[in-house]
Every structure is written in C-alpha cells, then in structure tokens.
Protein backbone atom coordinates (compact mmCIF):
# COMPACT_ATOMS: atom_id res chain seq x y z
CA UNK A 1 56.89 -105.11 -17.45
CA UNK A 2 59.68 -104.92 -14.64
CA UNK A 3 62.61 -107.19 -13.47
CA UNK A 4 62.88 -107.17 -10.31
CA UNK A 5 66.15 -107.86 -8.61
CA UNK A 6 66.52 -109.61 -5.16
CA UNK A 7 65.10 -107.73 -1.66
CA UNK A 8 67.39 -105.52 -1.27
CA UNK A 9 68.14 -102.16 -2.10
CA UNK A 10 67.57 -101.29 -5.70
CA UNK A 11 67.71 -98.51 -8.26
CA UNK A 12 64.68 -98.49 -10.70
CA UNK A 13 65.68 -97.82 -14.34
CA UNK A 14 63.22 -97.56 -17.48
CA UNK A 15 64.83 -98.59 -20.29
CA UNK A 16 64.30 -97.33 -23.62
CA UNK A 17 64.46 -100.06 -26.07
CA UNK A 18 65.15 -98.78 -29.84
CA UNK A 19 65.19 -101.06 -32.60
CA UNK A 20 67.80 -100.08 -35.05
CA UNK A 21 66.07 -100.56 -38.52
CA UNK A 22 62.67 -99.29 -38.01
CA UNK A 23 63.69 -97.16 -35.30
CA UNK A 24 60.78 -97.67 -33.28
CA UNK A 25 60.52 -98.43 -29.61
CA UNK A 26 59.68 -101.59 -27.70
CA UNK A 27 56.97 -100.99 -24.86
CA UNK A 28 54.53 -102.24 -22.76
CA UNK A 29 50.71 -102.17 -22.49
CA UNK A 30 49.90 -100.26 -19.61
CA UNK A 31 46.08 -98.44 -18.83
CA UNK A 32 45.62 -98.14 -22.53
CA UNK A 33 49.24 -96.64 -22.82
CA UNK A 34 52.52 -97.44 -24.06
CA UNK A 35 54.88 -97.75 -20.95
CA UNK A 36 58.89 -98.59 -20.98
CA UNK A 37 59.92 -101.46 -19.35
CA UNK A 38 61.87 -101.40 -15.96
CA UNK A 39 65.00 -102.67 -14.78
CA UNK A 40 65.68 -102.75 -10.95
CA UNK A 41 69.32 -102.31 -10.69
CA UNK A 42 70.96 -103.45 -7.24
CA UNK A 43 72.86 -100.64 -5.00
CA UNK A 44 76.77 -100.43 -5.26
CA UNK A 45 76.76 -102.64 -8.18
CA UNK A 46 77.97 -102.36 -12.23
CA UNK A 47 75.38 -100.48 -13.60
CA UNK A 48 75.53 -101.51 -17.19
CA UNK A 49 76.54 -105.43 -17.10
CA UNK A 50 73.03 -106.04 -14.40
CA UNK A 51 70.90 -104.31 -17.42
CA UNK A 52 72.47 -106.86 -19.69
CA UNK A 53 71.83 -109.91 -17.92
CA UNK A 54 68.45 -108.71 -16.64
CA UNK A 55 67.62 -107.95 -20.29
CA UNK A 56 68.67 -111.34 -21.33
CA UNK A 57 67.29 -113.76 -18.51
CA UNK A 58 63.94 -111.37 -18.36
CA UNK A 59 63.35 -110.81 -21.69
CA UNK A 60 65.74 -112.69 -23.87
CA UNK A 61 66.81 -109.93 -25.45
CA UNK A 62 70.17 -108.88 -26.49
CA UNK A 63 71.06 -104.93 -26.32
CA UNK A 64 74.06 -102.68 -26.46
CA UNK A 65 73.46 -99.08 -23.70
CA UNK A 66 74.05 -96.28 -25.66
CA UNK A 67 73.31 -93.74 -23.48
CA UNK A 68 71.30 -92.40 -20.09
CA UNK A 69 68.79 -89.58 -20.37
CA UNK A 70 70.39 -86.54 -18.10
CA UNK A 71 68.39 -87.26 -14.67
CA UNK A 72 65.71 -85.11 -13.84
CA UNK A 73 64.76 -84.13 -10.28
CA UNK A 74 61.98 -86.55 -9.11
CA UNK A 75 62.71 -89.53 -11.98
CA UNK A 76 63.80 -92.72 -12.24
CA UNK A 77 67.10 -93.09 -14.36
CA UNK A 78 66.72 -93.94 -17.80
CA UNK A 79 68.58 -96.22 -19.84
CA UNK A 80 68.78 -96.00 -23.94
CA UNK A 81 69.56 -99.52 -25.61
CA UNK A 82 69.84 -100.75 -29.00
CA UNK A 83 68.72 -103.91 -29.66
CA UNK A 84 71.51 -106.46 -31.34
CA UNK A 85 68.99 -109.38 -31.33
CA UNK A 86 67.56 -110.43 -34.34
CA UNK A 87 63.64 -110.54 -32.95
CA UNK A 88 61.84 -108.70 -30.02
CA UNK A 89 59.82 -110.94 -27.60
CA UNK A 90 55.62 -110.88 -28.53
CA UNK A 91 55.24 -109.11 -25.15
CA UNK A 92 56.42 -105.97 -26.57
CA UNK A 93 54.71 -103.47 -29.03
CA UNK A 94 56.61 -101.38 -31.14
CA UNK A 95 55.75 -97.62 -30.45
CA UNK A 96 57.05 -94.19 -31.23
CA UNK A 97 58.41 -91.72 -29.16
CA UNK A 98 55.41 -89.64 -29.03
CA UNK A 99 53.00 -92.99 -28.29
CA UNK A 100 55.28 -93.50 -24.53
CA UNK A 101 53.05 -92.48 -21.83
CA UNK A 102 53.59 -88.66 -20.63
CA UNK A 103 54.41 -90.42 -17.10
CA UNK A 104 57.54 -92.18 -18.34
CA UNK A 105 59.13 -89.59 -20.11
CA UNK A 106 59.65 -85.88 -20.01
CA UNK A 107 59.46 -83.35 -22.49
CA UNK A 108 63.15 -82.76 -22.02
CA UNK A 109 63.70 -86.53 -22.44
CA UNK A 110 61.97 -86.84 -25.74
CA UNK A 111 64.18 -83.97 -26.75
CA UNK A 112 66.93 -85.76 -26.50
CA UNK A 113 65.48 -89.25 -27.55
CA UNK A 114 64.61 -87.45 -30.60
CA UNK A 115 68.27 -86.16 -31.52
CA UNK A 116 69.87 -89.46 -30.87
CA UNK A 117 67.49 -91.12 -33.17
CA UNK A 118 68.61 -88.68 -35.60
CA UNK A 119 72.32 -88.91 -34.76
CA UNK A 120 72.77 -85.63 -33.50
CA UNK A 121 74.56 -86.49 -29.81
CA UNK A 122 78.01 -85.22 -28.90
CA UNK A 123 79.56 -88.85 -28.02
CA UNK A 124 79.81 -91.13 -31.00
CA UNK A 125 78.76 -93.69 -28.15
CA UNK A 126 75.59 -92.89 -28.46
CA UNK A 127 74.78 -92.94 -32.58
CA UNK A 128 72.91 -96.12 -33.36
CA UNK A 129 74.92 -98.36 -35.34
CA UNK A 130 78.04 -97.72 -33.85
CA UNK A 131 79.35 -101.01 -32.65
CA UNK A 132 80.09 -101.48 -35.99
CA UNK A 133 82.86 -99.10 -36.16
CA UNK A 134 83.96 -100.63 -32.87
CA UNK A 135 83.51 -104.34 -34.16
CA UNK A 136 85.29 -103.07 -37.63
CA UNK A 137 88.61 -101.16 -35.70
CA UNK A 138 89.03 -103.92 -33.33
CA UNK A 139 89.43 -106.81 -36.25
CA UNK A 140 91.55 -104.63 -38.30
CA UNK A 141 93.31 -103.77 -34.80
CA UNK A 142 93.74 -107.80 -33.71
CA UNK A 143 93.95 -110.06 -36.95
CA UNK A 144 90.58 -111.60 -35.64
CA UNK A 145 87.08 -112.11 -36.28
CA UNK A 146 84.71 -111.72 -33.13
CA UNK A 147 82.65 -114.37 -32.34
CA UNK A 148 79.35 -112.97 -32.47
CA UNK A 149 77.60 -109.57 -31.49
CA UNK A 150 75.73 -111.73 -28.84
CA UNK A 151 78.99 -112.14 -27.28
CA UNK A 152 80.23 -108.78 -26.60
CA UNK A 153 80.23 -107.68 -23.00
CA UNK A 154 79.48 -104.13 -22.03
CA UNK A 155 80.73 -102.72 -18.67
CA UNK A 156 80.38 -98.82 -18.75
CA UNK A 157 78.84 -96.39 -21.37
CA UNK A 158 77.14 -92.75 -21.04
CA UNK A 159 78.54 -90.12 -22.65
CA UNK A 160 81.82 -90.32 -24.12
CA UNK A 161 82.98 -93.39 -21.93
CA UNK A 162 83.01 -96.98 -23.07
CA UNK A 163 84.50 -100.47 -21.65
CA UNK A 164 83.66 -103.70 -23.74
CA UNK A 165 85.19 -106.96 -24.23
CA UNK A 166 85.49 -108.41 -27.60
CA UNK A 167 85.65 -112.84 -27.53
CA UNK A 168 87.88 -113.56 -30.88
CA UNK A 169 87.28 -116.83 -32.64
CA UNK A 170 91.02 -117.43 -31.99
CA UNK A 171 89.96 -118.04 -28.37
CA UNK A 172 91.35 -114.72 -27.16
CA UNK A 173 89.70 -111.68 -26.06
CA UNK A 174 90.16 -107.38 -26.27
CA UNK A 175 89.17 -104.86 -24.41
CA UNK A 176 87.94 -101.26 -26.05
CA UNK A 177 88.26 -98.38 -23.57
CA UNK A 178 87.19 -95.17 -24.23
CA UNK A 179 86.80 -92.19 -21.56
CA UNK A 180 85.32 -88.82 -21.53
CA UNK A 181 85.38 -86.01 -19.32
CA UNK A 182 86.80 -85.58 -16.08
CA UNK A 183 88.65 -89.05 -17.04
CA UNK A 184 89.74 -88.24 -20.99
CA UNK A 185 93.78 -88.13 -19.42
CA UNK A 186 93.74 -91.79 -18.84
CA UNK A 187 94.51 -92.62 -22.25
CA UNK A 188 97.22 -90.00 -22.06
CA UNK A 189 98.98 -91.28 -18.46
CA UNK A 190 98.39 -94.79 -20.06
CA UNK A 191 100.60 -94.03 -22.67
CA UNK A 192 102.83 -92.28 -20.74
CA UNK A 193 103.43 -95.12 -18.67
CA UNK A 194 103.23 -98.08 -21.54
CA UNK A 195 106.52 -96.09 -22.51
CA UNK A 196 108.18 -96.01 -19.65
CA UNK A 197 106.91 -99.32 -18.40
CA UNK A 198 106.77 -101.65 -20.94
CA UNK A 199 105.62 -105.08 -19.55
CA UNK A 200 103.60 -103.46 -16.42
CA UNK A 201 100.75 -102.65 -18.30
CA UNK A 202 98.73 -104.64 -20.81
CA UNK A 203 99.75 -103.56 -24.35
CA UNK A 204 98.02 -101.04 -25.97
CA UNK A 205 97.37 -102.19 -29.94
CA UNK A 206 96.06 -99.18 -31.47
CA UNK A 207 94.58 -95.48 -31.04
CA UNK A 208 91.23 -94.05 -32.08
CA UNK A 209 92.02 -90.46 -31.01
CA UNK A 210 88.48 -88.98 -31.99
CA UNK A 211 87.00 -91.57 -29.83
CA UNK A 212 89.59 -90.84 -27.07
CA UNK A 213 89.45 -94.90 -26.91
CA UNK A 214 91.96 -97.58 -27.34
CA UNK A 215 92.18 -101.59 -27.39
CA UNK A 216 94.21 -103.72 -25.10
CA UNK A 217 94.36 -108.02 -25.00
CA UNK A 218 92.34 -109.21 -22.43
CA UNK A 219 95.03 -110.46 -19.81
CA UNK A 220 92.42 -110.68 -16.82
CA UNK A 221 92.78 -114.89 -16.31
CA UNK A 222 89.31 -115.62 -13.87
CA UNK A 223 87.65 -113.98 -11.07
CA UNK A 224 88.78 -110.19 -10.46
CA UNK A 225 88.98 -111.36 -6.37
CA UNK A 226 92.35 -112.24 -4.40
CA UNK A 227 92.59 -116.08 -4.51
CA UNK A 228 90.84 -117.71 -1.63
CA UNK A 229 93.99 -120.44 -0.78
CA UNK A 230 96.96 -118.50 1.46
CA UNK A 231 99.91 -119.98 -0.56
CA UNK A 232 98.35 -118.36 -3.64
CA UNK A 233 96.81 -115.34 -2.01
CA UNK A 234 100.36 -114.74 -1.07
CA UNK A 235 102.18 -115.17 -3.80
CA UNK A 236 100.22 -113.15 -5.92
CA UNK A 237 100.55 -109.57 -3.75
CA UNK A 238 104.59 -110.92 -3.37
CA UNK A 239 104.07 -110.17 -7.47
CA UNK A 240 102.16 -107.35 -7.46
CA UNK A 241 104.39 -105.49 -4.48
CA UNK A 242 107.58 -106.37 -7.13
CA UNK A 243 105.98 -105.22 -9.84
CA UNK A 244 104.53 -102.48 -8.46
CA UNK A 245 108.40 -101.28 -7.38
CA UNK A 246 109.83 -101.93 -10.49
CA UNK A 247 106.93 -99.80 -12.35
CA UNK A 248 107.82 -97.18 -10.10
CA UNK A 249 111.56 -97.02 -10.24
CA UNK A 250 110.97 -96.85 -13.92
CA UNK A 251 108.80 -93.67 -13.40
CA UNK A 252 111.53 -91.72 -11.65
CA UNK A 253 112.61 -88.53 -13.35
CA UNK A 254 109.29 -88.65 -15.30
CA UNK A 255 107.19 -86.46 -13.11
CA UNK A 256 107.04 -83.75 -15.59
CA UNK A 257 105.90 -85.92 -18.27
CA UNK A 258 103.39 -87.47 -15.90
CA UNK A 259 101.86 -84.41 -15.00
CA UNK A 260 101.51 -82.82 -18.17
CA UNK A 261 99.87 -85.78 -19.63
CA UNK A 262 97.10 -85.29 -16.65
CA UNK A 263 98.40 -87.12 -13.69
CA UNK A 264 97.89 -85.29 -10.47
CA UNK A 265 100.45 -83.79 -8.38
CA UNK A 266 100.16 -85.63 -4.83
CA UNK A 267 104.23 -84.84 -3.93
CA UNK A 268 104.36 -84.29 -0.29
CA UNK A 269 105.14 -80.82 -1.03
CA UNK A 270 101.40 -80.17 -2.15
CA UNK A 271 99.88 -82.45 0.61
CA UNK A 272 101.80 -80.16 2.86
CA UNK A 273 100.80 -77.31 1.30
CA UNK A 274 96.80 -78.06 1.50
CA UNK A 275 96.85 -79.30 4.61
CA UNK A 276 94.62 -76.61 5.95
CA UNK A 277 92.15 -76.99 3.79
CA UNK A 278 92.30 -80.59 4.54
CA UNK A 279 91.91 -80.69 7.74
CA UNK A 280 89.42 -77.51 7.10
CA UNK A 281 87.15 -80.87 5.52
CA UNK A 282 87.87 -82.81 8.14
CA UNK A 283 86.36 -80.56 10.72
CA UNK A 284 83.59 -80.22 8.40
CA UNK A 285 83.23 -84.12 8.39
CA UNK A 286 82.91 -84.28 11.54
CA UNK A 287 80.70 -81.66 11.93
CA UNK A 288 78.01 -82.98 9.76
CA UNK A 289 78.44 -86.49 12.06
CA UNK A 290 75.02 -87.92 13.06
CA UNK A 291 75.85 -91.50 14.08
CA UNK A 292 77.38 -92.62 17.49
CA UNK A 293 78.78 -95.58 16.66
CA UNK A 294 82.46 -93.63 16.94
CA UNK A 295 83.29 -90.32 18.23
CA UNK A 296 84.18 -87.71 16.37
CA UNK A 297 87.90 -86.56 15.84
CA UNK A 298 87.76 -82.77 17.10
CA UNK A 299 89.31 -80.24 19.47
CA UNK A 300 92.87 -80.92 20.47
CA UNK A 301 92.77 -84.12 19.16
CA UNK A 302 92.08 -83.05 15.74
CA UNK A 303 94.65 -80.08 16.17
CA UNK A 304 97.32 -82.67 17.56
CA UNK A 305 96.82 -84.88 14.87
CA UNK A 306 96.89 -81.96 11.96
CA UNK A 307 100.37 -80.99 13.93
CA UNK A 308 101.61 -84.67 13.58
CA UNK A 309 100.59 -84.61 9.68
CA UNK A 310 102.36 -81.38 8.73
CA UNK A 311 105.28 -82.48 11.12
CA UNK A 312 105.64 -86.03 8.71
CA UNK A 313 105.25 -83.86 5.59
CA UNK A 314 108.18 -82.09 6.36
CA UNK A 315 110.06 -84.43 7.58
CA UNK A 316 109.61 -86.78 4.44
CA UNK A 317 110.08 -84.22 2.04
CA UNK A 318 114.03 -84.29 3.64
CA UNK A 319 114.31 -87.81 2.75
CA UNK A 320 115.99 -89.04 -0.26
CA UNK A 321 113.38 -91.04 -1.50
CA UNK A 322 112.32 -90.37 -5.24
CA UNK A 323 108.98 -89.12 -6.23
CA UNK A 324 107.59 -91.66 -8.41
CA UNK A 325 103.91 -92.34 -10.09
CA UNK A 326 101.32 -93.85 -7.45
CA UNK A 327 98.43 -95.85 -8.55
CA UNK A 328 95.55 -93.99 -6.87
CA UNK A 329 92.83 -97.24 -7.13
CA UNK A 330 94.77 -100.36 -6.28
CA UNK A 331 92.31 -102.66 -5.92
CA UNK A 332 92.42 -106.46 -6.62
CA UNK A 333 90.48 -105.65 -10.51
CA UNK A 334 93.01 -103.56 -11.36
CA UNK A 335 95.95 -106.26 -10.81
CA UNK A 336 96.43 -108.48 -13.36
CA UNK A 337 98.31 -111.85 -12.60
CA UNK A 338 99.71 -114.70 -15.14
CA UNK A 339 101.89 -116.89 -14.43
CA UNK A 340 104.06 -114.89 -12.25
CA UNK A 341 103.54 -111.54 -13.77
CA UNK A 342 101.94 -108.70 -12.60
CA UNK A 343 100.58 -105.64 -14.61
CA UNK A 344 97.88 -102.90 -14.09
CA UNK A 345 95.44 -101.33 -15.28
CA UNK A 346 92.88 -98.45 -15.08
CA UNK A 347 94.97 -95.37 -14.67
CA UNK A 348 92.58 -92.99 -14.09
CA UNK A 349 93.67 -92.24 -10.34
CA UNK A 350 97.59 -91.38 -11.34
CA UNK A 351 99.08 -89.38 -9.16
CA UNK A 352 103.08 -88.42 -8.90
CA UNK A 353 104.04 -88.09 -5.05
CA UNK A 354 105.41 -90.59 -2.14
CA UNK A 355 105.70 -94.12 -3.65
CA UNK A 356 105.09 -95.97 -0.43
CA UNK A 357 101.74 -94.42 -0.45
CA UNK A 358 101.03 -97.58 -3.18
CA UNK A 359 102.73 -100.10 -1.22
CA UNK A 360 100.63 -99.20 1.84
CA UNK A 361 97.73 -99.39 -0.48
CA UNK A 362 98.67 -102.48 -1.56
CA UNK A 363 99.32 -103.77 2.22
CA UNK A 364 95.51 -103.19 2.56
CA UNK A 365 94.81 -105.55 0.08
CA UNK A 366 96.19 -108.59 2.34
CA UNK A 367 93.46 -109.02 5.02
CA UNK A 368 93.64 -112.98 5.72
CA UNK A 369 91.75 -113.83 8.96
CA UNK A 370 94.32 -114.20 11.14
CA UNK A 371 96.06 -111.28 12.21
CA UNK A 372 99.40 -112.83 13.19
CA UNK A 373 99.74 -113.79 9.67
CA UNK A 374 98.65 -110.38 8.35
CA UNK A 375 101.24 -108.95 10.30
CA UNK A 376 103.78 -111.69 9.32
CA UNK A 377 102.90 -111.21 5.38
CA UNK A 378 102.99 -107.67 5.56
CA UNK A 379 106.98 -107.81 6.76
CA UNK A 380 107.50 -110.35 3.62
CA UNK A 381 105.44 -107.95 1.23
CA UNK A 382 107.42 -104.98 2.99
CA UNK A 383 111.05 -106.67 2.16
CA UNK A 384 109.80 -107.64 -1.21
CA UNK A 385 109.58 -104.16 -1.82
CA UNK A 386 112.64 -102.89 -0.09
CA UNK A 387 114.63 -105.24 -1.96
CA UNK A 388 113.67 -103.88 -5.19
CA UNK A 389 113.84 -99.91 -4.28
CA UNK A 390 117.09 -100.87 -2.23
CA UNK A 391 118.32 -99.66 -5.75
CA UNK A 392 117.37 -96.07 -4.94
CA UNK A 393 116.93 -96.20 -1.13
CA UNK A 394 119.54 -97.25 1.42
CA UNK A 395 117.82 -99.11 4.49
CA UNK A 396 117.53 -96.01 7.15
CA UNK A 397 115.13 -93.88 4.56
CA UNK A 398 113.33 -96.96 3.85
CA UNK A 399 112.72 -98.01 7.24
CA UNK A 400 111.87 -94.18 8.17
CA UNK A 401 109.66 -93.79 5.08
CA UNK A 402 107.60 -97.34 6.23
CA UNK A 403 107.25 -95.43 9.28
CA UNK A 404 105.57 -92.48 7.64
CA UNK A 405 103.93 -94.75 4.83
CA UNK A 406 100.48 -95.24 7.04
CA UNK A 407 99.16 -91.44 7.71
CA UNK A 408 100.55 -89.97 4.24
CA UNK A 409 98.97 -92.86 2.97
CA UNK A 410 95.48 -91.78 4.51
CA UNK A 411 96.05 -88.43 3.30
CA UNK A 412 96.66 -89.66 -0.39
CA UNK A 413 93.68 -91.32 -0.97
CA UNK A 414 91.03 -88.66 1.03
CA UNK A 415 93.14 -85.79 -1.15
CA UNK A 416 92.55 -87.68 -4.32
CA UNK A 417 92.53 -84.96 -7.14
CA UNK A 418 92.53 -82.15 -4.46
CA UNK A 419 89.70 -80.74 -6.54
CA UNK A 420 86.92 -80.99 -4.05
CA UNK A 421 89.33 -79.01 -1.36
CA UNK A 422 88.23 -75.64 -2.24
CA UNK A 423 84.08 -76.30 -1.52
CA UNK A 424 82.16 -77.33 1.25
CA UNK A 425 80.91 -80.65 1.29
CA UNK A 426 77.87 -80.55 3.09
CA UNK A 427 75.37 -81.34 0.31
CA UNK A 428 77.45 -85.03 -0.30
CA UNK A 429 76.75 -87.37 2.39
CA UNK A 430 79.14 -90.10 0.28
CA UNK A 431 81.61 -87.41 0.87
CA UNK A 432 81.63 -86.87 4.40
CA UNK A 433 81.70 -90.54 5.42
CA UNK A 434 84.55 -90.71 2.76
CA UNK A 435 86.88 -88.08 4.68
CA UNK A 436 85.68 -89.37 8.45
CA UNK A 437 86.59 -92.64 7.23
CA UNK A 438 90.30 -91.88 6.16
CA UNK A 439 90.82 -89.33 9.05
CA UNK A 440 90.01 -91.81 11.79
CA UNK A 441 93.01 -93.68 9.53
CA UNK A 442 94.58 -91.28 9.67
CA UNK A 443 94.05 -90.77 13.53
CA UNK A 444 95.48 -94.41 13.93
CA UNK A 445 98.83 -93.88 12.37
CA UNK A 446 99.42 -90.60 13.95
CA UNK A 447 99.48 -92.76 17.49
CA UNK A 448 101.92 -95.37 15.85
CA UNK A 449 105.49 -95.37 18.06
CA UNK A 450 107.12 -96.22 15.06
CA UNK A 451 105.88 -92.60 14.03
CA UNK A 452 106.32 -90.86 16.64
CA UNK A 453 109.59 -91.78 17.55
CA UNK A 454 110.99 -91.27 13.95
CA UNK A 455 109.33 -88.29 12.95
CA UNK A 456 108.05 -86.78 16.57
CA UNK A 457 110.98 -87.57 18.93
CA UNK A 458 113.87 -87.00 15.87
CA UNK A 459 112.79 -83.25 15.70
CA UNK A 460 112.15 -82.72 19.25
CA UNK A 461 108.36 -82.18 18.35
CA UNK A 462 106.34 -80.50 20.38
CA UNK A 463 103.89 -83.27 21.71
C-alpha cells in the first residue's frame, strides 16, 4: 500500500508503523509477505508534516515519527511511527519484525527496530511512549490542558531533534524544540540572546536540559509567507529591519558570551583571514561547472574579484562600526509579526561579525515586482535602520558600511560555519551550486561604484 504524491519529483519512504501496546507492526499483504507501507514524500519539502497528512488522508491514521532507520546504500528511507490513534484501518495486518519481508528491511535495520522496541536508543525521541513526558512538561510548563493527542503537529524528529506544536484548550498554542548534534548550541545562543534581548525573541517558559529541548508560546499569527498586499508587505520588513537593529545594538559587547555559548565567529577579521580558502572553493566551484547557462567566474576575473574582497575586509575592519550578533537564516518563517512587533526565531545560524550583513539579508527578503519600488523600499528599509544604529554609527560609516554591506554579505552566508572550508567539495553537488551561486553575488557587488569608489578609489587600490 503506497501514497503517492503528485507527478513530480518524490522521495519514497517505508514507514514502519508500531503499535504501542502490543508492539506489533502494521503491514501489508504483498506475494504472500508482510510488506511496509510507502509514503512518497515530495522534493524540497518538510519531511515529517507530508508523512502526517499522507498518513491521515491515506490511511486515517494518526502517528507521532520517532525516528529514521540510518540509510543504507541502495534503500529507500525509512520512517518509524507510533501510532496515537485509537484503531488501525482493516487493510493492515499486524506483524512482527521478523514476519516484514527480507526486501523491506535489512538485517542492520531490524537491529535497530529491535532496540527501539526495547527502549534502548540514545535520543529519548525515539522511546515509545514518550509524548507523554512531552504532553506532561508542557501542561505543568503552560497552566493548560492540550486539546487532544490528535491535535499535536510534528515538524522535525530523528535523533535527538524535535519541533511540535501543542493546541491548548485555552485557545493558545506552544511550541517544544529540542535539537541534537551539530545544532545542540541553539538552545544555548537562544538563551543567550532571550537575556540580552528580551522582547525580540518569543519567551522561553521552561528548560528540559536532558532533552536539550525547551517550550516557547506559539506567536506565529497565519501563513509563514510575506503578505501579498504592498502596504502590508511593507510595513512588516519596516518592523522587522527596526527590530532587527535594536536586537543587535543590544548584542554589542556580548561577543564573548555569544561565542562561548556556540555562536560562530563571522567578524570580518576571520572572513579576512579565510579568504584563501574561500576563494580556494570557489575555484573549485567552478571547476566542477557543467551547465552553460552562465560562465564561470575564473582567471583574472576571479583573482580581481578575491583582490576587491580582501581589499573591503580591510577596509571595514577600520570602521567604527560594532560587531554585533547576525541572524545567519533570515527568512520570512523565522520573523514573527503581531501587531507591530517583530521577534525571531530559530537561532541555529548565529553568527557574531558585520551587522549589516543581516540587514542586507533582510533587503533580500523585499522582492515586489516592480523594481523601481524595490529600489525605493530598500532606501526606506535602509533609513529605518540607520535611524536606529545612528545611536552607534555617525552617517559617513553608515553610508560606507551600506556600501560594503552587498559582497561581505555574499561572503557571510557561503562561509556559514566555515567548517566545510578545510575539504574539498567535490562529492556535494548541493554544495557547489551553493558557493557558484553566492560568488556570482558576490561578483555583482564587487562591480558596484558605490564600492569601488569607497573602498577601491579611497585606498588608491590597485584596479
């Protein structure tokens, strides 16, 4: 039994259905063998919330994912659920681990079917049984009572990560977070920053430190998308470009606390610093470049443009303007708006370094169709901005940094982490496209005259 999703590209996942009280699975007949059942998840999508809704509109079944067996080369992913519905549909059979069809799991996969169904996994995520801990903390946590099991959404799980919404009876909702490795210092930076920032980022109600998790009220208002209608469009990044300053000015002087709670050092300094191993990936990128749709960045062109980056590197870091957190994944889901308020969320990305890096990330976020009124509500986001780090900032470094804000920009978000630097990236195609992406950005800015004649001309740069 498979759901099939519409015709377009899909990821196949069996899906191991457990019921928690007799601990069997749920299969189908197949050949005169027990078979899983089969999701088909689409591309580039949630991977977790499409197995829910398939699983409900499919099967009308009701599940929590626990888990995903470790993929072997050659398989299908596969999906561990426990069921939270009272009855399974008469389509299934209940079968044991050892009845599934040799074809649909491995040997290695029943291994580790078998320990979770006798609670020996490493991530209390995956135990059966434990969304009642979760259901129990976040009551005590809240005051409330949830509305039903049913209710509870699910957005990420596997291993020691977990995102789930919790409807109250009250008529609000709560959010439990929980993240594992190479994400466990977001609960950390979050912290961090809910102390320095109070009233930027949703408030965090209570701590469970063995499940790295914590709970937050459920501020998100409707659709996670920038409002269709200008007027509002507009006034909500006006909010989030204030709001976004303020956080920041808040965060200055707090580097050291920032870093050693697991944010990432992106200060120009470092950029500057890694820059030929940067541009080492670049060249790599490029490289490894099979379409023709746009030429590659190489030769003197790629050396001129590596001279204009280190030459606005060093000419930012003599600027006074204060290092400050950046928000590494500003996209429109991580903004939350309400009436007139802005905070944000999902601090896994924090990095310390150039704070117009965010605001230029947050420029990209306007894209209305006509590009006269881009440009015009880019110079209203831009004063917006100015106005509130004119605190910090006189007008010349501001105006200079804006001019600087595009390529370092470019640089931030292909650096990231800085942890893939140091090895070749041949063997990930998402990787590649990634950095040829953000260098032909980065290409763009470096042939700015607003650049070049503030960073270029000013030093009497060679061109």
């Amino acid at each position: 039994m498979a759901i099939h999703a519409p015709a377009f590209e899909c990821t196949e996942y069996r899906v191991v259905l457990i019921h928690p009280a007799s601990r069997m699975l749920l299969a189908v007949d197949g050949a005169g063998k027990h078979r899983l059942p089969r999701i088909n998840v689409p591309a580039n999508t949630r991977v977790v919330p499409n197995l829910h809704r398939a699983m409900v509109t499919g099967w009308g079944i009701h599940g929590l994912v626990l888990d995903f067996l470790s993929l072997e080369e050659g398989t299908s992913p596969c999906a561990v659920v426990e069921l939270i519905s009272e009855d399974a549909p008469s389509a299934f059979r209940a079968a044991s681990v050892e009845q599934i069809s040799e074809s649909d799991l491995s040997e290695h996969e029943r291994g580790l079917l078998y320990a979770l169904l006798r609670g020996e996994t490493e991530s209390p995520f995956s135990r059966l049984g434990w969304i009642a801990e979760a259901i129990h903390w976040v009551e005590q946590a809240t005051g409330a009572t949830i509305t039903s099991r049913l209710d509870i959404e699910q957005f990420n799980a596997g291993g020691a990560f977990a995102l789930l919404r919790f409807p109250m009876r009250n008529g609000r909702s709560y959010w439990l977070k929980a993240t594992g490795w190479p994400n466990a210092h977001e609960l950390p930076v979050t912290l961090v920053l809910s102390k320095f920032c109070p009233g930027h980022l949703p408030e965090i109600l209570d701590v469970r430190p063995e499940w790295n998790a914590w709970i937050t009220p459920d501020k998100r208002t409707g659709d996670p998308m920038l409002p269709v209608d200008p007027t509002e469009r507009l006034a909500l990044l006006e909010c989030a470009v204030t709001a976004m300053a303020e956080l920041q000015l808040r965060t200055i002087g707090c580097d050291t606390e920032l870093l050693a709670a697991g944010g990432f050092d992106q200060r120009v300094g470092v950029l500057r610093a890694d820059s030929e191993l940067l541009f080492e990936r670049i060249r790599e990128a490029m490289s490894l470049q099979t379409s023709t749709k746009a030429p590659r960045i190489e030769g003197e062109r790629l050396r001129r443009l590596h001279r204009t980056f280190d030459a606005t590197c060093d000419f930012v870091e003599e600027m006074a303007i204060p290092v400050t957190v950046l928000h590494g994944d500003m996209n429109a889901g991580n903004v939350l708006y309400d009436d007139g308020h802005c905070q944000f969320i999902d601090w896994c990305e924090a990095y310390i370094g150039y704070p117009l890096v965010t605001l230029q990330h947050l420029l990209l976020l306007n894209q209305p169709a006509d590009v006269e009124l881009k440009t015009s509500w880019d110079r209203t986001l831009i004063d917006r901005y100015r106005a509130v780090m004119s605190e910090v900032c006189g007008q010349d470094a501001m105006d200079q940094g804006i001019a600087c804000m595009p390529i370092i920009a470019a640089a931030s978000a292909m650096y990231g982490r800085g942890d893939w630097l140091r090895s070749s990236i041949a063997i990930n195609p998402h990787r590649q496209g990634y950095v040829r992406t953000l260098a032909r950005h980065m290409d763009q800015a470096a042939r700015d005259t607003a650049l070049l004649n503030v960073v270029l001309e000013s030093r009497a740069y060679g061109r």
